[in-house]
PDB file of N, CA and C in Angstrom:
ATOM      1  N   UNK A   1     162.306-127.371-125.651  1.00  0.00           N
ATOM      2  CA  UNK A   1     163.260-128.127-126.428  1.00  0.00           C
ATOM      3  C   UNK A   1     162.730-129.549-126.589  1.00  0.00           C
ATOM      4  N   UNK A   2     162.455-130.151-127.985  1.00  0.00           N
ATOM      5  CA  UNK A   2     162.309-131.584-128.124  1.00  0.00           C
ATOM      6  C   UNK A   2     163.132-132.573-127.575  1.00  0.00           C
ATOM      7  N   UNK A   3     162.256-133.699-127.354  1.00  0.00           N
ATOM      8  CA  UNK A   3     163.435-134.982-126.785  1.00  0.00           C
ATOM      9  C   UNK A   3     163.418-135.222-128.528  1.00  0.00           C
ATOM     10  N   UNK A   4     164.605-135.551-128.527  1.00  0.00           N
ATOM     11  CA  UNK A   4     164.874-136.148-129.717  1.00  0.00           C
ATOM     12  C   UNK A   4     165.270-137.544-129.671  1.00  0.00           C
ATOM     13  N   UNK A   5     165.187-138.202-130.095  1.00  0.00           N
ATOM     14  CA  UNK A   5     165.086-139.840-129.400  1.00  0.00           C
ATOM     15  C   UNK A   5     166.371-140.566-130.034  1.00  0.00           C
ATOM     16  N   UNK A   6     166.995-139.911-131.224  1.00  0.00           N
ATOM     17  CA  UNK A   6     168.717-140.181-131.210  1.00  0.00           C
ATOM     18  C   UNK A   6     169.367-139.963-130.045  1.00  0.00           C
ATOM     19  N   UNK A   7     169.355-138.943-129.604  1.00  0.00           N
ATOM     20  CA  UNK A   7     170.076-138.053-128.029  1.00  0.00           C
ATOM     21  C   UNK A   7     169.473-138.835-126.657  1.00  0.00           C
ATOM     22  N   UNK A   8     168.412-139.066-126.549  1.00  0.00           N
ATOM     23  CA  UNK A   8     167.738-139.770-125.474  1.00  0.00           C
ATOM     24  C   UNK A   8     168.007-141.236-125.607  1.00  0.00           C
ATOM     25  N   UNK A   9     168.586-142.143-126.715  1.00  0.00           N
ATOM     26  CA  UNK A   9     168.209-143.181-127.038  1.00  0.00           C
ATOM     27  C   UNK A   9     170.083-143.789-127.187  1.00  0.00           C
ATOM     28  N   UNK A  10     170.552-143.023-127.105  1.00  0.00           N
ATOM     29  CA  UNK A  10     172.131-143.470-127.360  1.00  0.00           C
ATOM     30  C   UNK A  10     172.768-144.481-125.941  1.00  0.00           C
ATOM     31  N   UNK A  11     174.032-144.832-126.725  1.00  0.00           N
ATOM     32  CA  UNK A  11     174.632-145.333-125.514  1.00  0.00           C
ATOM     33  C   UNK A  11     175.532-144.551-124.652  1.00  0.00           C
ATOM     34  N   UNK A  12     175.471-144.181-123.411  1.00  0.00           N
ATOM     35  CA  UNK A  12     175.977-143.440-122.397  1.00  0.00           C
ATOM     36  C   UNK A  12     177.364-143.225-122.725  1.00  0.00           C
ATOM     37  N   UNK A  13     178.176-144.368-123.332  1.00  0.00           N
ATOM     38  CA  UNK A  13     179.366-144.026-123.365  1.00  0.00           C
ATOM     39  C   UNK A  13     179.669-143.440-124.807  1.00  0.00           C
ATOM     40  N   UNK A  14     179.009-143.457-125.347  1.00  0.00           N
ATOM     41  CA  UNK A  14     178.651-143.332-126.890  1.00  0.00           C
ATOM     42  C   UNK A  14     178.664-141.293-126.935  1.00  0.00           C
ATOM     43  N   UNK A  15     177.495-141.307-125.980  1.00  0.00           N
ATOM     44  CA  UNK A  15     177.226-139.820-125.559  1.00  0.00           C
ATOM     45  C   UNK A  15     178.380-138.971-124.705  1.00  0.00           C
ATOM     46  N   UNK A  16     179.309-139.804-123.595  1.00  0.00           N
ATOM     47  CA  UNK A  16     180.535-139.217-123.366  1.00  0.00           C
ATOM     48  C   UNK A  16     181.230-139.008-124.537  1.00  0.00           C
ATOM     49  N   UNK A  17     181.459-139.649-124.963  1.00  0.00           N
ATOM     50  CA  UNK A  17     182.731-139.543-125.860  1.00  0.00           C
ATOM     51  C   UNK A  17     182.507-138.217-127.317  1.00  0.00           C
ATOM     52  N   UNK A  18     181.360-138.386-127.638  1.00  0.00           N
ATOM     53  CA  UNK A  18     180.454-137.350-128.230  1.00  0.00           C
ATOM     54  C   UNK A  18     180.707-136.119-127.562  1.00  0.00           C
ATOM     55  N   UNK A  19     180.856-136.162-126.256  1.00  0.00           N
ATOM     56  CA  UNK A  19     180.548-134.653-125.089  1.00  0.00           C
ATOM     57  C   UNK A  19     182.149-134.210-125.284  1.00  0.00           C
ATOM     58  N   UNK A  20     183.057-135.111-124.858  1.00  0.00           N
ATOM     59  CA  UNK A  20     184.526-134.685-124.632  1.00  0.00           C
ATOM     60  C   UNK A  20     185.277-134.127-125.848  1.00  0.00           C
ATOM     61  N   UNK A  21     184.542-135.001-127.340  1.00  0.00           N
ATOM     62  CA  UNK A  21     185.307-134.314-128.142  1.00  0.00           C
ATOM     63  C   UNK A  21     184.746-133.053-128.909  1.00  0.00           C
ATOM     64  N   UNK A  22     183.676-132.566-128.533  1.00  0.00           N
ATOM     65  CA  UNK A  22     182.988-131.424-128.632  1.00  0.00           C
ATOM     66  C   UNK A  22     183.264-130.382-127.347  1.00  0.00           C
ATOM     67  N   UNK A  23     183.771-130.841-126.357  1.00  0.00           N
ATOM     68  CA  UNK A  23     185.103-130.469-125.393  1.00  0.00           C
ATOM     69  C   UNK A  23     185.822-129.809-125.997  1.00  0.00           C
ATOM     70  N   UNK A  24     186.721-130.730-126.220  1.00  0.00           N
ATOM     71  CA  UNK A  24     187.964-130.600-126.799  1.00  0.00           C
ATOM     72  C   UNK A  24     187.963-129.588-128.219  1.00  0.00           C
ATOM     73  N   UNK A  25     187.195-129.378-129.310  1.00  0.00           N
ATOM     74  CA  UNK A  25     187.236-128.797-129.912  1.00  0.00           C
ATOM     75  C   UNK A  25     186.967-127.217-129.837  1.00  0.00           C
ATOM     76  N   UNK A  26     185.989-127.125-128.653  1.00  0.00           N
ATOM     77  CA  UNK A  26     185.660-125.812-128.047  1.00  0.00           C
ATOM     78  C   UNK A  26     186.939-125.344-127.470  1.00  0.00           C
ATOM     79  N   UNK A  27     187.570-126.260-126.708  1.00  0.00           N
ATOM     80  CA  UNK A  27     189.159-125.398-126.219  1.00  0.00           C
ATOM     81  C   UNK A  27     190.177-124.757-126.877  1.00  0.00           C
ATOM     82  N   UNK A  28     189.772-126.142-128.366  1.00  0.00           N
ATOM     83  CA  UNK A  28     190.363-125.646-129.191  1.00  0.00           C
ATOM     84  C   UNK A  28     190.288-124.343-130.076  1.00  0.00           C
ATOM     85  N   UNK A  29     189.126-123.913-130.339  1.00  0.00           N
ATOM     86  CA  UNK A  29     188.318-122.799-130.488  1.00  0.00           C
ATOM     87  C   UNK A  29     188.414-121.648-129.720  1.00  0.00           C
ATOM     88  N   UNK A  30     188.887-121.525-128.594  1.00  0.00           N
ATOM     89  CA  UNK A  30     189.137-120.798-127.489  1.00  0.00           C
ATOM     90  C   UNK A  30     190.346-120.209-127.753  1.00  0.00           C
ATOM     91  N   UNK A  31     191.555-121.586-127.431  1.00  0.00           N
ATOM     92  CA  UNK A  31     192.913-121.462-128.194  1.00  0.00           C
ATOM     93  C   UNK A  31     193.496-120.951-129.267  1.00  0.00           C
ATOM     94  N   UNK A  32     192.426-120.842-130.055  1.00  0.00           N
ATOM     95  CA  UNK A  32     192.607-120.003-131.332  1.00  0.00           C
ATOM     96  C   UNK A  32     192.678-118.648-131.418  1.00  0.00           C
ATOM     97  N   UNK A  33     191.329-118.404-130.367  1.00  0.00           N
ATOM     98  CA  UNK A  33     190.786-116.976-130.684  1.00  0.00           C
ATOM     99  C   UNK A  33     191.957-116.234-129.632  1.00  0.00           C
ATOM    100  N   UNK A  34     192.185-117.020-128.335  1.00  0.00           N
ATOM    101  CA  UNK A  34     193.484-116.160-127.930  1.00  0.00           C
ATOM    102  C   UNK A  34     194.477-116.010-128.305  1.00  0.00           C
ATOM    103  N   UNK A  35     195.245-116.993-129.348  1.00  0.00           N
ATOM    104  CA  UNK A  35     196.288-116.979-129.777  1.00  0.00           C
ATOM    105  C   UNK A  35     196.187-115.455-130.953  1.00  0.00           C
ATOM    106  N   UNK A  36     194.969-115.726-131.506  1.00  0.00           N
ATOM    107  CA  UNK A  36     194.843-114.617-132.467  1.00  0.00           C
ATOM    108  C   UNK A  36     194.217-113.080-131.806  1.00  0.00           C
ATOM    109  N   UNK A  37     193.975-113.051-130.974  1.00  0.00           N
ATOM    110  CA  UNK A  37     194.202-111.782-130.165  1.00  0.00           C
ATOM    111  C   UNK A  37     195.461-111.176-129.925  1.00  0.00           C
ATOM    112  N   UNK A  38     196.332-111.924-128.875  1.00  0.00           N
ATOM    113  CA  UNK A  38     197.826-112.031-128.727  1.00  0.00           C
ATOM    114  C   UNK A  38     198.469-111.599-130.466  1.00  0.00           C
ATOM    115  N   UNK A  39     198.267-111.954-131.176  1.00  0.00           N
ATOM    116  CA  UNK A  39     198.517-111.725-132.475  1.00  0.00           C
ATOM    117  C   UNK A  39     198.879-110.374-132.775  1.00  0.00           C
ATOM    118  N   UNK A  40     197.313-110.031-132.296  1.00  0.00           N
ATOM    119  CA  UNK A  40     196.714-108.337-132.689  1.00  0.00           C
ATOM    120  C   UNK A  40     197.243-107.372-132.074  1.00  0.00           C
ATOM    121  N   UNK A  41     197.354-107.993-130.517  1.00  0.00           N
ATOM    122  CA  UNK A  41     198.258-106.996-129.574  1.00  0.00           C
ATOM    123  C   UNK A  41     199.342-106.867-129.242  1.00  0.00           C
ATOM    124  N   UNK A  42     200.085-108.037-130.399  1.00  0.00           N
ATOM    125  CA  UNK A  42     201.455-107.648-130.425  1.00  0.00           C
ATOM    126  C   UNK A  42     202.158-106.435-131.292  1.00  0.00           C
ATOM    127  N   UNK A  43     201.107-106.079-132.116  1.00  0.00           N
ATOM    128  CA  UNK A  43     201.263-104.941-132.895  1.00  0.00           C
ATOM    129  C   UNK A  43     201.537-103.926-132.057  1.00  0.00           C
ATOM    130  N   UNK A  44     200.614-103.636-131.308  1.00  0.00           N
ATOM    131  CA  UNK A  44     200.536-102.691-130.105  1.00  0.00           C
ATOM    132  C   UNK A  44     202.009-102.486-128.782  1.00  0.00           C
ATOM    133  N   UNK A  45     202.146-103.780-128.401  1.00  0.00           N
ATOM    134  CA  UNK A  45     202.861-103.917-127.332  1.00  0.00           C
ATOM    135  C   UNK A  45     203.305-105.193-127.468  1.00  0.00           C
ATOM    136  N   UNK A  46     204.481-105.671-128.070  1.00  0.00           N
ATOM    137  CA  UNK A  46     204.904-106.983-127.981  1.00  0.00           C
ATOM    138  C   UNK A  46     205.535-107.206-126.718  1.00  0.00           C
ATOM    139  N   UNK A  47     205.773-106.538-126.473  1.00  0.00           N
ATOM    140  CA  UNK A  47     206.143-106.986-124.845  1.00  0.00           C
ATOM    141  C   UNK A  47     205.159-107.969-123.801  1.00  0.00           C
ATOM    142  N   UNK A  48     204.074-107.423-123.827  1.00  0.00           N
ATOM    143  CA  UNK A  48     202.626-107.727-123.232  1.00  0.00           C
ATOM    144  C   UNK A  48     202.516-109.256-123.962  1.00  0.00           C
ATOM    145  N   UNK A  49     202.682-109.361-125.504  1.00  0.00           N
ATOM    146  CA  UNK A  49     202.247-110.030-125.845  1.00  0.00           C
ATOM    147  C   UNK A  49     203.174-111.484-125.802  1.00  0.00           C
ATOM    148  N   UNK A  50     204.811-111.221-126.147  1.00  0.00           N
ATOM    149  CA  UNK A  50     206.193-111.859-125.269  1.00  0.00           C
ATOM    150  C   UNK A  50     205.501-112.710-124.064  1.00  0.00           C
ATOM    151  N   UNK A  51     205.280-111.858-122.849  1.00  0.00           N
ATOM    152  CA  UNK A  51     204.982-112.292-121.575  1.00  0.00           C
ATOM    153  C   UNK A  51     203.699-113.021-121.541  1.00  0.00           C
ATOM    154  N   UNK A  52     202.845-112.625-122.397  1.00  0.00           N
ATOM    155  CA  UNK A  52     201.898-113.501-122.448  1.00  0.00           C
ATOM    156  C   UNK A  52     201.805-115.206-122.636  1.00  0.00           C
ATOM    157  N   UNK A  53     202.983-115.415-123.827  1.00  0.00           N
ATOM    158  CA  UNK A  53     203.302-116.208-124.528  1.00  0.00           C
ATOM    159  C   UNK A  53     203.989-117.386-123.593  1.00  0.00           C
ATOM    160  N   UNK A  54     204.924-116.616-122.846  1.00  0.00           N
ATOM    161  CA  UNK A  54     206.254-117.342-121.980  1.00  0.00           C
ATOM    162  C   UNK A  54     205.448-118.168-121.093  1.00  0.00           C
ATOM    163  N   UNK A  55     205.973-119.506-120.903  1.00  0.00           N
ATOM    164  CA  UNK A  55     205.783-120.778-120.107  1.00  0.00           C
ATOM    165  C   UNK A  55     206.203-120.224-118.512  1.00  0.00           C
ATOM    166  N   UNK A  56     206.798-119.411-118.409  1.00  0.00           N
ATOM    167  CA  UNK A  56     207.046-118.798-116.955  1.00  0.00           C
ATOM    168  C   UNK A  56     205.774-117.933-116.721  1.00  0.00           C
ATOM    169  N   UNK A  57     204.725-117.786-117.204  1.00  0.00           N
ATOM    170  CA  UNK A  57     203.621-116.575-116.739  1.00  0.00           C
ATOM    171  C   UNK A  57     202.964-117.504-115.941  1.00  0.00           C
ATOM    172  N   UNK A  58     203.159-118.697-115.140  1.00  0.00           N
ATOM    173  CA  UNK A  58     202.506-119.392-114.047  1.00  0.00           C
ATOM    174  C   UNK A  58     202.702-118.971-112.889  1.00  0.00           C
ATOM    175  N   UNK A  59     200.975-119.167-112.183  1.00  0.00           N
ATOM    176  CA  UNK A  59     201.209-119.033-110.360  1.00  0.00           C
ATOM    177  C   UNK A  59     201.786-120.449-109.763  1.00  0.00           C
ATOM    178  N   UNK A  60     202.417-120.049-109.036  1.00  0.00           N
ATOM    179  CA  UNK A  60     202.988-121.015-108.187  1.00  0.00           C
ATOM    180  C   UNK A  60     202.909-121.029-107.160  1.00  0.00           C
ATOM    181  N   UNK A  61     202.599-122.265-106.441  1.00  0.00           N
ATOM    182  CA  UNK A  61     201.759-122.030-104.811  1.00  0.00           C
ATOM    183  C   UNK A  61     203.397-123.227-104.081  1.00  0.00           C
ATOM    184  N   UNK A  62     203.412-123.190-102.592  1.00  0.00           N
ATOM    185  CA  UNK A  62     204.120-124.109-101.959  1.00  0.00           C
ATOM    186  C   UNK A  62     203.082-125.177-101.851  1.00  0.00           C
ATOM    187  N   UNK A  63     203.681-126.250-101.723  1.00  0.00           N
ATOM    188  CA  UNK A  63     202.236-127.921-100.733  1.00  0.00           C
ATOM    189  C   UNK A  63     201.547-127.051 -99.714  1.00  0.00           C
ATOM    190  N   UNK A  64     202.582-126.478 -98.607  1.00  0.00           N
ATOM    191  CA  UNK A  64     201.804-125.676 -97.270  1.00  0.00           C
ATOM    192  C   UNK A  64     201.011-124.802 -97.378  1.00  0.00           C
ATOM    193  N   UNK A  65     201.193-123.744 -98.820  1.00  0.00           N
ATOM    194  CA  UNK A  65     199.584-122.995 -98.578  1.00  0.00           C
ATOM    195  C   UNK A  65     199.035-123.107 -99.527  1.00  0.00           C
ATOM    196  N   UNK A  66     199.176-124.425-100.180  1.00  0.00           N
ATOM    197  CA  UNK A  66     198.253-124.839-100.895  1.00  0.00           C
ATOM    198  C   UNK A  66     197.166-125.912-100.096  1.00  0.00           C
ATOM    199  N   UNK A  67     197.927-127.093 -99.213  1.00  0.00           N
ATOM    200  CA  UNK A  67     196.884-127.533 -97.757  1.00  0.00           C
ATOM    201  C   UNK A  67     196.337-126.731 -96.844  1.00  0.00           C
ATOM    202  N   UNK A  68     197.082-125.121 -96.682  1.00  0.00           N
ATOM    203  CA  UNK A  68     196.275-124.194 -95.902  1.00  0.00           C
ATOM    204  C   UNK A  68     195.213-123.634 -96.904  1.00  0.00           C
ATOM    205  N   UNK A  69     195.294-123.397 -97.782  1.00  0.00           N
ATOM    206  CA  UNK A  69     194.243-122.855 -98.630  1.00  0.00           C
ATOM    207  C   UNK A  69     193.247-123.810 -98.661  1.00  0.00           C
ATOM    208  N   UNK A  70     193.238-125.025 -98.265  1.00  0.00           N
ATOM    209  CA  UNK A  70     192.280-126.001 -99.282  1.00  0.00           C
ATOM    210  C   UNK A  70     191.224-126.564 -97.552  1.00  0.00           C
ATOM    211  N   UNK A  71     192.471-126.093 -96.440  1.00  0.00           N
ATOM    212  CA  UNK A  71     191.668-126.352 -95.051  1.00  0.00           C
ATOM    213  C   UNK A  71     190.572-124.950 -95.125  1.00  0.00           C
ATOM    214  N   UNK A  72     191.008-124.167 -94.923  1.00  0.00           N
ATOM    215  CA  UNK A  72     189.938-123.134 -95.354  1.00  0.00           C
ATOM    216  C   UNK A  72     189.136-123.178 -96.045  1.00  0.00           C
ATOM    217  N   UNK A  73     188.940-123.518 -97.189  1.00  0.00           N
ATOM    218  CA  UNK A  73     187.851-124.123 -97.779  1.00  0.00           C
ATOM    219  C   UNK A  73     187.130-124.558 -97.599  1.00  0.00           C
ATOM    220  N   UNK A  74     187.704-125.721 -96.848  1.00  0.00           N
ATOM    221  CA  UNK A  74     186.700-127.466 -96.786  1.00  0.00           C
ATOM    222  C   UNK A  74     186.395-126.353 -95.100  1.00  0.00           C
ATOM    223  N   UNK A  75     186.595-126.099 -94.139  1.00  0.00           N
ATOM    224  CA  UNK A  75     186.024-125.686 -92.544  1.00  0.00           C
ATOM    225  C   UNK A  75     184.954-124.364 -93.143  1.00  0.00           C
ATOM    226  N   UNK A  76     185.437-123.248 -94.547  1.00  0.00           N
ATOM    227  CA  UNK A  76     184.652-122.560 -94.440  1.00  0.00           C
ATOM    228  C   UNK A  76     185.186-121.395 -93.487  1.00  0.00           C
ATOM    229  N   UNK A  77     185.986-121.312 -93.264  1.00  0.00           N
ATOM    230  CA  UNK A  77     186.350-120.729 -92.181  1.00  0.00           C
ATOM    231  C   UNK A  77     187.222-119.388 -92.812  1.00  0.00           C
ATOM    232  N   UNK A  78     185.999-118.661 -94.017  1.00  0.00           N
ATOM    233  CA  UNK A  78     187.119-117.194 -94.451  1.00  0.00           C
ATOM    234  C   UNK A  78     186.264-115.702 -93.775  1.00  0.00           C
ATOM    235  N   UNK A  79     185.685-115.934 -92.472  1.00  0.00           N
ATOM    236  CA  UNK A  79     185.262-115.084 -92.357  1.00  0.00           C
ATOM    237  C   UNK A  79     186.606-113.429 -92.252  1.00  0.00           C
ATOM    238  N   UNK A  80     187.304-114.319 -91.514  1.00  0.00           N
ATOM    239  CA  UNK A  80     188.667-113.088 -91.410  1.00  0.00           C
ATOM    240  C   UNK A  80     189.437-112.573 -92.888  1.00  0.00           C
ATOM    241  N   UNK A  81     189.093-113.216 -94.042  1.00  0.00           N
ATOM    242  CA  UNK A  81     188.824-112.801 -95.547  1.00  0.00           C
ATOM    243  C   UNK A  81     188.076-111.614 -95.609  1.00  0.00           C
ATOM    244  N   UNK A  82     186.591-112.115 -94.980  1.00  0.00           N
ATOM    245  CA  UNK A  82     185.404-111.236 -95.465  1.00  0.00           C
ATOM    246  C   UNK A  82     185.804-109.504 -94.708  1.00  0.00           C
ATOM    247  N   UNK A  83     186.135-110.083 -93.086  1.00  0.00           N
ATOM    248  CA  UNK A  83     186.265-108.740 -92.489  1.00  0.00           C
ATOM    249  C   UNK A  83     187.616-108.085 -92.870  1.00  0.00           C
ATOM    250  N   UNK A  84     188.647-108.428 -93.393  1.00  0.00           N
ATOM    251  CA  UNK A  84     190.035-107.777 -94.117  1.00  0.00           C
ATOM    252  C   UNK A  84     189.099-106.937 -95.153  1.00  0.00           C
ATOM    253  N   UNK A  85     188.188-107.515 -95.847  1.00  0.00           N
ATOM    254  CA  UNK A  85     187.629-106.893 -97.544  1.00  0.00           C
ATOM    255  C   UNK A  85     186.725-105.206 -96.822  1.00  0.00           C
ATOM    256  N   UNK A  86     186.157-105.806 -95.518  1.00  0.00           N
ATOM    257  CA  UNK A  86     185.609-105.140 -95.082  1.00  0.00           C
ATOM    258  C   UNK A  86     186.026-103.819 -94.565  1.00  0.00           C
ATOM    259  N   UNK A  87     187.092-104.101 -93.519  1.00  0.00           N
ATOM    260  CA  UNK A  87     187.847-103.165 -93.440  1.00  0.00           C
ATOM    261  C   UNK A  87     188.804-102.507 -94.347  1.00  0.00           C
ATOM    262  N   UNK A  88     189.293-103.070 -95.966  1.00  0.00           N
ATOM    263  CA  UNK A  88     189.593-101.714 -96.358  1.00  0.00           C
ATOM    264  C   UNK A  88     188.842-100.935 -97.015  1.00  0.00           C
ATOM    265  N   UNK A  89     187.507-101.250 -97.488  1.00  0.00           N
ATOM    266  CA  UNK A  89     186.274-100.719 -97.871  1.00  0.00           C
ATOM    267  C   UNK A  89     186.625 -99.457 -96.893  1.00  0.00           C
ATOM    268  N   UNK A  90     186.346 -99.729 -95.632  1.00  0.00           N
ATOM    269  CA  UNK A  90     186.595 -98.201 -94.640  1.00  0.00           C
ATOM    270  C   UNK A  90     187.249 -97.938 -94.956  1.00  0.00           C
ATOM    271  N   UNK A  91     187.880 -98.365 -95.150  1.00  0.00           N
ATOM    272  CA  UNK A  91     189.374 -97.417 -94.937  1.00  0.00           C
ATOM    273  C   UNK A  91     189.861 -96.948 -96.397  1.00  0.00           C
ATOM    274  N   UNK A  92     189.135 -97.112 -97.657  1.00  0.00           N
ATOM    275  CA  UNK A  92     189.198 -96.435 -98.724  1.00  0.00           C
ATOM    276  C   UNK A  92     187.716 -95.171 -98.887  1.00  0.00           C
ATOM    277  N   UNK A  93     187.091 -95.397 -97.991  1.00  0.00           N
ATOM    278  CA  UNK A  93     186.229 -94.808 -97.995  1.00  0.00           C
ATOM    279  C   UNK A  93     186.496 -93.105 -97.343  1.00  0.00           C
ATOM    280  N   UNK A  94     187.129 -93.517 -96.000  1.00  0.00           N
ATOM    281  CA  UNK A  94     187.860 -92.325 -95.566  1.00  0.00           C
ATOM    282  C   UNK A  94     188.910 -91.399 -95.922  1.00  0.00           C
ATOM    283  N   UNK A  95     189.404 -91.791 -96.764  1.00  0.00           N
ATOM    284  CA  UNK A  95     190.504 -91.528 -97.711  1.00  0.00           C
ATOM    285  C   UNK A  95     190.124 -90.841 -98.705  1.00  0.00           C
ATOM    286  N   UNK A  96     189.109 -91.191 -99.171  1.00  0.00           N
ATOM    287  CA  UNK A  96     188.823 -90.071-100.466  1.00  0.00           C
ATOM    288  C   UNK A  96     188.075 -88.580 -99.713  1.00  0.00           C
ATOM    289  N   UNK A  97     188.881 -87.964-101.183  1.00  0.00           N
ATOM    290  CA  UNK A  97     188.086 -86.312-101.005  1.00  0.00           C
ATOM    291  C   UNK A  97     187.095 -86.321-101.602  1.00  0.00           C
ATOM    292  N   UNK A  98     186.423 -84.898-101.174  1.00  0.00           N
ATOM    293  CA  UNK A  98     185.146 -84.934-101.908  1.00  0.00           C
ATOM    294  C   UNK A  98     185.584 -83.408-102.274  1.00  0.00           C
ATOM    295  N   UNK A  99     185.241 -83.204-103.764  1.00  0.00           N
ATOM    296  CA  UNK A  99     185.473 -82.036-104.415  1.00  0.00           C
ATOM    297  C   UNK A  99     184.332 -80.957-104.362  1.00  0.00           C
ATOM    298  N   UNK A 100     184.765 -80.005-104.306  1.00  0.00           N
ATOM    299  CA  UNK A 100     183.488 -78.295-104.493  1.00  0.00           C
ATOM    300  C   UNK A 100     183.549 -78.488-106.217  1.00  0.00           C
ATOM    301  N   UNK A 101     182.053 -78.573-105.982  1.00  0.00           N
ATOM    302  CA  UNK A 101     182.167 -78.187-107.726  1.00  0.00           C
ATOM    303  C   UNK A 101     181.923 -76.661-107.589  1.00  0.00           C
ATOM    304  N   UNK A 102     182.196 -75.742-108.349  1.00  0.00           N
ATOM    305  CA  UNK A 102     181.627 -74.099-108.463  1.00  0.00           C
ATOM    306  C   UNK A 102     180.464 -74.196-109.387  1.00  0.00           C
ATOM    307  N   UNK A 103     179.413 -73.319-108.966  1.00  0.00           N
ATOM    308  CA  UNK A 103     178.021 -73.561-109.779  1.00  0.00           C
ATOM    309  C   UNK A 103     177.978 -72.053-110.491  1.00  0.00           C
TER     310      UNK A 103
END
């Protein structure tokens, strides 16, 4: 890729402001294409597409396990995550059948 010496040669804040609203227009671009999906699949299932829409389709966390979530993080400390994932791996593993095919 060339240095191009407009792009290399600008003023920093010149080049933010350049970055954010080429940002902003990509979200906007984004915003579009989901809104016009939602569109398509309301044909299908407006229901899906209703719930999609509604200002209530947010997660909502408490302060407390949102500071417990964020201590875990910062200590690193999800090994008891990893071994929960681990153990139901077994334990979906044992659970399944295994079928006779007839030859």
């Amino acid at each position: 890729m060339p240095n191009d010496s407009f792009i290399t040669d600008m003023d920093p804040v010149l080049k933010l402001w350049m970055f954010y609203n080429w940002l902003e227009d990509q979200k906007t671009n984004v915003e579009l294409a989901k809104n016009h999906a939602i569109l398509l699949g309301s044909f299908w299932n407006p229901e899906a597409a209703k719930s999609m829409l509604d200002d209530n389709n947010n997660i909502t966390i408490s302060d407390d396990d949102f500071e417990d979530s964020m201590n875990i993080v910062k200590t690193g400390d999800v090994k008891f995550l990893n071994d929960e994932i681990i153990k139901n791996k077994d334990n979906n593993k044992s659970s399944k059948r295994r079928r006779k095919f007839k030859v």
